[in-house]
Protein backbone atom coordinates (compact mmCIF):
# COMPACT_ATOMS: atom_id res chain seq x y z
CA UNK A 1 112.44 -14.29 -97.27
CA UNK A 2 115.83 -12.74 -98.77
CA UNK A 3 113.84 -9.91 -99.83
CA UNK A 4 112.59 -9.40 -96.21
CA UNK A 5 116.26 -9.75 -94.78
CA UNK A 6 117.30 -7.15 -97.22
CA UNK A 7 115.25 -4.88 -96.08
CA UNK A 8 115.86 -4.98 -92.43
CA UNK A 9 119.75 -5.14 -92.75
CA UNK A 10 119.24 -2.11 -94.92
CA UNK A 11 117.13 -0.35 -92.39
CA UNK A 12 119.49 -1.51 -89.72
CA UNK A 13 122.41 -0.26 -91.48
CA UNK A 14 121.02 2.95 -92.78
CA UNK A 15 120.44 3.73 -89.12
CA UNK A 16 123.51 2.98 -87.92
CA UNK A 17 124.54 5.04 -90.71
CA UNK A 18 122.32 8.36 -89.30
CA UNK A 19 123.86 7.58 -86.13
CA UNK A 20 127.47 7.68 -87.06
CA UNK A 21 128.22 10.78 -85.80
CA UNK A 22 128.44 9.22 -82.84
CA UNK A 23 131.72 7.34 -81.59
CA UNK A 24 133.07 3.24 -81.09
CA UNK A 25 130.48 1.62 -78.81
CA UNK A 26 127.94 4.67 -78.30
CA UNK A 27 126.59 3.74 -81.79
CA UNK A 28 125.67 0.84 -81.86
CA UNK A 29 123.89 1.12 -78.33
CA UNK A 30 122.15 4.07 -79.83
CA UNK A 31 121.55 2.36 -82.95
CA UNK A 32 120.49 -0.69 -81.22
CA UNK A 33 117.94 1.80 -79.25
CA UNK A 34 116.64 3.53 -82.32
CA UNK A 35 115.72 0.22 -83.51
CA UNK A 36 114.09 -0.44 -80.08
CA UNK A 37 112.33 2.59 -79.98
CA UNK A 38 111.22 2.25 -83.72
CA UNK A 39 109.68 -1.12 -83.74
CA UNK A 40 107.27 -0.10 -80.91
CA UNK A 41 106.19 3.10 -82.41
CA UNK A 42 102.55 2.90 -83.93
CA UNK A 43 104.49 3.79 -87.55
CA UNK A 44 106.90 1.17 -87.30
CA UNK A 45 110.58 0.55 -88.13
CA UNK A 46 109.82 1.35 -91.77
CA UNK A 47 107.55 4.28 -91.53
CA UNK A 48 110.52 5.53 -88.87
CA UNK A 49 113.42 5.33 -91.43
CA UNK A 50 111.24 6.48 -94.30
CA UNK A 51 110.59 9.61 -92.53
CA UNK A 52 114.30 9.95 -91.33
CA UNK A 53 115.33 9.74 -94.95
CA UNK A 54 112.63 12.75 -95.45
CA UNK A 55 114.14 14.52 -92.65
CA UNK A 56 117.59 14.51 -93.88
CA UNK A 57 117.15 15.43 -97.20
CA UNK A 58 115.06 18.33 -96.03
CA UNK A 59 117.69 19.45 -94.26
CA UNK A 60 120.38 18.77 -96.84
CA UNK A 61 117.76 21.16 -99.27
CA UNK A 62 118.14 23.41 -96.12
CA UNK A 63 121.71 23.71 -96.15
CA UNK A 64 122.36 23.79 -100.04
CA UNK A 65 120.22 26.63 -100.05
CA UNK A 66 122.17 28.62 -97.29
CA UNK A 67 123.61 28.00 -93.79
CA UNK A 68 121.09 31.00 -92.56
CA UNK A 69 118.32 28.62 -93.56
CA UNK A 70 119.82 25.41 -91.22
CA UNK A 71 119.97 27.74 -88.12
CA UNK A 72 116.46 29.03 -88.34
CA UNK A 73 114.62 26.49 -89.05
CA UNK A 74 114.05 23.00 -87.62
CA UNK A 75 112.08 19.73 -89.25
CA UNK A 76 110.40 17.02 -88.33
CA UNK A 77 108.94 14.46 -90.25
CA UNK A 78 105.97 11.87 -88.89
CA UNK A 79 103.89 9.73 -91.49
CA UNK A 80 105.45 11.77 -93.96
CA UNK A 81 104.50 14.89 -92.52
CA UNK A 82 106.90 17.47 -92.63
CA UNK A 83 106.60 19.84 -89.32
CA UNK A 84 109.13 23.31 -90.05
CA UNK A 85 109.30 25.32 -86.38
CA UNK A 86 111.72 28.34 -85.60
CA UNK A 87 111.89 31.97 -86.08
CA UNK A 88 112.86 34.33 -88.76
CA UNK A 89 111.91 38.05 -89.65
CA UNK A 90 112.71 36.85 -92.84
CA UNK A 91 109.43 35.78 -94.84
CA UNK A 92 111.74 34.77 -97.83
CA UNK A 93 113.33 32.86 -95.96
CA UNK A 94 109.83 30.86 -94.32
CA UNK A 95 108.61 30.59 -98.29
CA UNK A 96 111.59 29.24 -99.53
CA UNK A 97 111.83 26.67 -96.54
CA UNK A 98 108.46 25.82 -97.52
CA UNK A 99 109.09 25.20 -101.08
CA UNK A 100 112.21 22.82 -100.45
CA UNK A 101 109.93 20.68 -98.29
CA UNK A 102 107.39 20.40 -101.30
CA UNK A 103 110.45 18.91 -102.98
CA UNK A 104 111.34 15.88 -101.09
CA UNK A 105 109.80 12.54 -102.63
CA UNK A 106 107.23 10.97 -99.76
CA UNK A 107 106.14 14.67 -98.41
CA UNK A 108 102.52 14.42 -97.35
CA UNK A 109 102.00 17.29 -95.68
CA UNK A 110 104.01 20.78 -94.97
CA UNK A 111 102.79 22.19 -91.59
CA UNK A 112 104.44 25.67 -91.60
CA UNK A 113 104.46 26.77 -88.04
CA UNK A 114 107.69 28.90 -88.49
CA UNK A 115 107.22 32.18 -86.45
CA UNK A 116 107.39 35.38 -89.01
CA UNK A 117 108.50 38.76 -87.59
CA UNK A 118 110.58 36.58 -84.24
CA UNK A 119 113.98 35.65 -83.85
CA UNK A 120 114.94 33.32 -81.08
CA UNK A 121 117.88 34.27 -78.70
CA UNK A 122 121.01 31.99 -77.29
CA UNK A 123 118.48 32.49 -73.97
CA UNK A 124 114.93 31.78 -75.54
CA UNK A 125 116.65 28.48 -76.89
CA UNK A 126 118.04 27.58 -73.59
CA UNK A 127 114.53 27.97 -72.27
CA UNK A 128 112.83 26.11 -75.33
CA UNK A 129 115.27 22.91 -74.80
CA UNK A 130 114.35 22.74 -71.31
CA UNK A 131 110.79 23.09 -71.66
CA UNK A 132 110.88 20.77 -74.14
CA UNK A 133 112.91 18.29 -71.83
CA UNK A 134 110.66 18.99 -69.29
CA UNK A 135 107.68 17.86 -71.27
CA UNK A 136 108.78 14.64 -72.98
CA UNK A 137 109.92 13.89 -69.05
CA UNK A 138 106.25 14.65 -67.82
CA UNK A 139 104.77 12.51 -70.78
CA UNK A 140 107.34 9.80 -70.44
CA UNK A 141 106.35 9.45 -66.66
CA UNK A 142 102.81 9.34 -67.24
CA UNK A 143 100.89 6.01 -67.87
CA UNK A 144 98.14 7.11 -69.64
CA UNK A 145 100.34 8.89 -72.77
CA UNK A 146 102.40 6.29 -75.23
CA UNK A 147 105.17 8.86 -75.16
CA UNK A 148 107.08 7.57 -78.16
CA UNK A 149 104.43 8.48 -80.02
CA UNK A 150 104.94 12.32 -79.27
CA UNK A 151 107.77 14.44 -80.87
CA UNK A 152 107.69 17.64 -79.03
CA UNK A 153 109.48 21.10 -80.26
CA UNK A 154 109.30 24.39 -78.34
CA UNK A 155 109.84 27.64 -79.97
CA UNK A 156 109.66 31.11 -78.08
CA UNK A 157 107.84 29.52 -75.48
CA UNK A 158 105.53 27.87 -78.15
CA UNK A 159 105.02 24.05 -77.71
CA UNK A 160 104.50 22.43 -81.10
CA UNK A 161 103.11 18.45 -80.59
CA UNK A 162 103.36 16.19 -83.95
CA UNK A 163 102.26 12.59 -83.76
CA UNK A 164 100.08 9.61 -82.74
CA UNK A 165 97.74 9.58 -79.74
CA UNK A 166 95.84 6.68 -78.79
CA UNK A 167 92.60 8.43 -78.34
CA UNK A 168 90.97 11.89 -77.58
CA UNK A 169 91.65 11.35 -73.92
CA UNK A 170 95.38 10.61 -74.07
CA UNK A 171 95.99 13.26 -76.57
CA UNK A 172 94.40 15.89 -74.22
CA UNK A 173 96.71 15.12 -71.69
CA UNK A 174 99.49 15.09 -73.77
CA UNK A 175 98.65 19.00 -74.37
CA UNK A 176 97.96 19.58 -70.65
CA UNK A 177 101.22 18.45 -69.77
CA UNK A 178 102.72 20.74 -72.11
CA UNK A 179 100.60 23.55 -71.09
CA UNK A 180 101.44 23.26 -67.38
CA UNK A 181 105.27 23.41 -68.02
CA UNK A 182 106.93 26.99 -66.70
CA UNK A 183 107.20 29.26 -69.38
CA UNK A 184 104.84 27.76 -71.71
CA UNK A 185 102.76 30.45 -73.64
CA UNK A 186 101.21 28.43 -76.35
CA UNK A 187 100.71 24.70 -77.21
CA UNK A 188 99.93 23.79 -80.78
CA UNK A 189 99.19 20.31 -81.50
CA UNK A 190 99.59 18.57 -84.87
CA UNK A 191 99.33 14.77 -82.98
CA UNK A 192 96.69 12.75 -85.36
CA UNK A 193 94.20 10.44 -82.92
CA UNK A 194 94.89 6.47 -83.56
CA UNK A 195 91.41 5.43 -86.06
């Protein structure tokens, strides 16, 4: 049992620790609601903080390895699966990005969906956040998609969709919402269907 507590006041406290950039009470509501939000998710609280820990130390590779690389590329990690998105002309750049994901202990999987040959603007990322609002709004509304199962990222106008759907059915509309969002050009879906 002391084992067991351990564990959950280290989750709870390496959480609050993520969300510490935040100030006085707006942490621990938010930390309070990642908690929430993480013990309903089909991976769980510690699936969610394992891949947080991933996600941060991909980015700290990110960073040690050059600012450029931090403001190019994006991660996400669910179930250990390590989904880099953005744009570079660069193709060093995309490789090495790669490699430092390889690095991280707990990687499963490095889906490399970083457009080559692009370069996003202060505009096309304006229009990629709103898409992508617009989309987790659509799926959140919906009663048929577990929405907290979806992480969505939009690129260029490129939807990328990483996570857990319940089935075939809810999965598909998880893509048509996406698709029928303004300025969507492309939805690529990474979202693994519940066995």
């Amino acid at each position: 049992m002391a084992r067991i507590l351990n564990d959950s006041a280290l989750l709870i406290i390496f959480i609050i620790f993520l969300l510490s950039f935040s100030s006085g009470c707006t942490t621990l509501v938010g930390a309070g609601a990642t908690i929430g939000v993480a013990a309903v998710q089909e991976r769980g609280i510690k699936k969610r903080v394992k891949d947080l820990k991933i996600e941060a130390l991909v980015l700290e590779q990110f960073i040690k390895a050059g600012l450029k690389l931090t403001a190019t590329i994006g991660a996400e990690v669910y179930e250990g699966r390590v989904l880099l998105t953005g744009a570079s002309k660069n193709t060093k750049i995309t490789d090495q990005a790669v490699k430092l994901a390889w690095t991280i202990d707990g990687v499963k999987e490095v889906i490399n969906e970083i457009q080559v040959g692009r370069s996003s603007t202060i505009s096309n990322f304006a229009q990629d956040t709103w898409i992508t609002a617009q989309i987790k709004s659509n799926m959140t509304f919906d009663p048929r998609i577990y929405s907290i199962n979806y992480t969505v990222e939009t690129v260029n106008g490129t939807v990328y969709l990483i996570g857990i759907a319940q089935n075939k059915v809810e999965h598909d509309q998880a893509k048509q919402h996406a698709a029928k969002v303004k300025f969507v050009r492309n939805v690529i879906s990474h979202v693994r269907i519940k066995k």
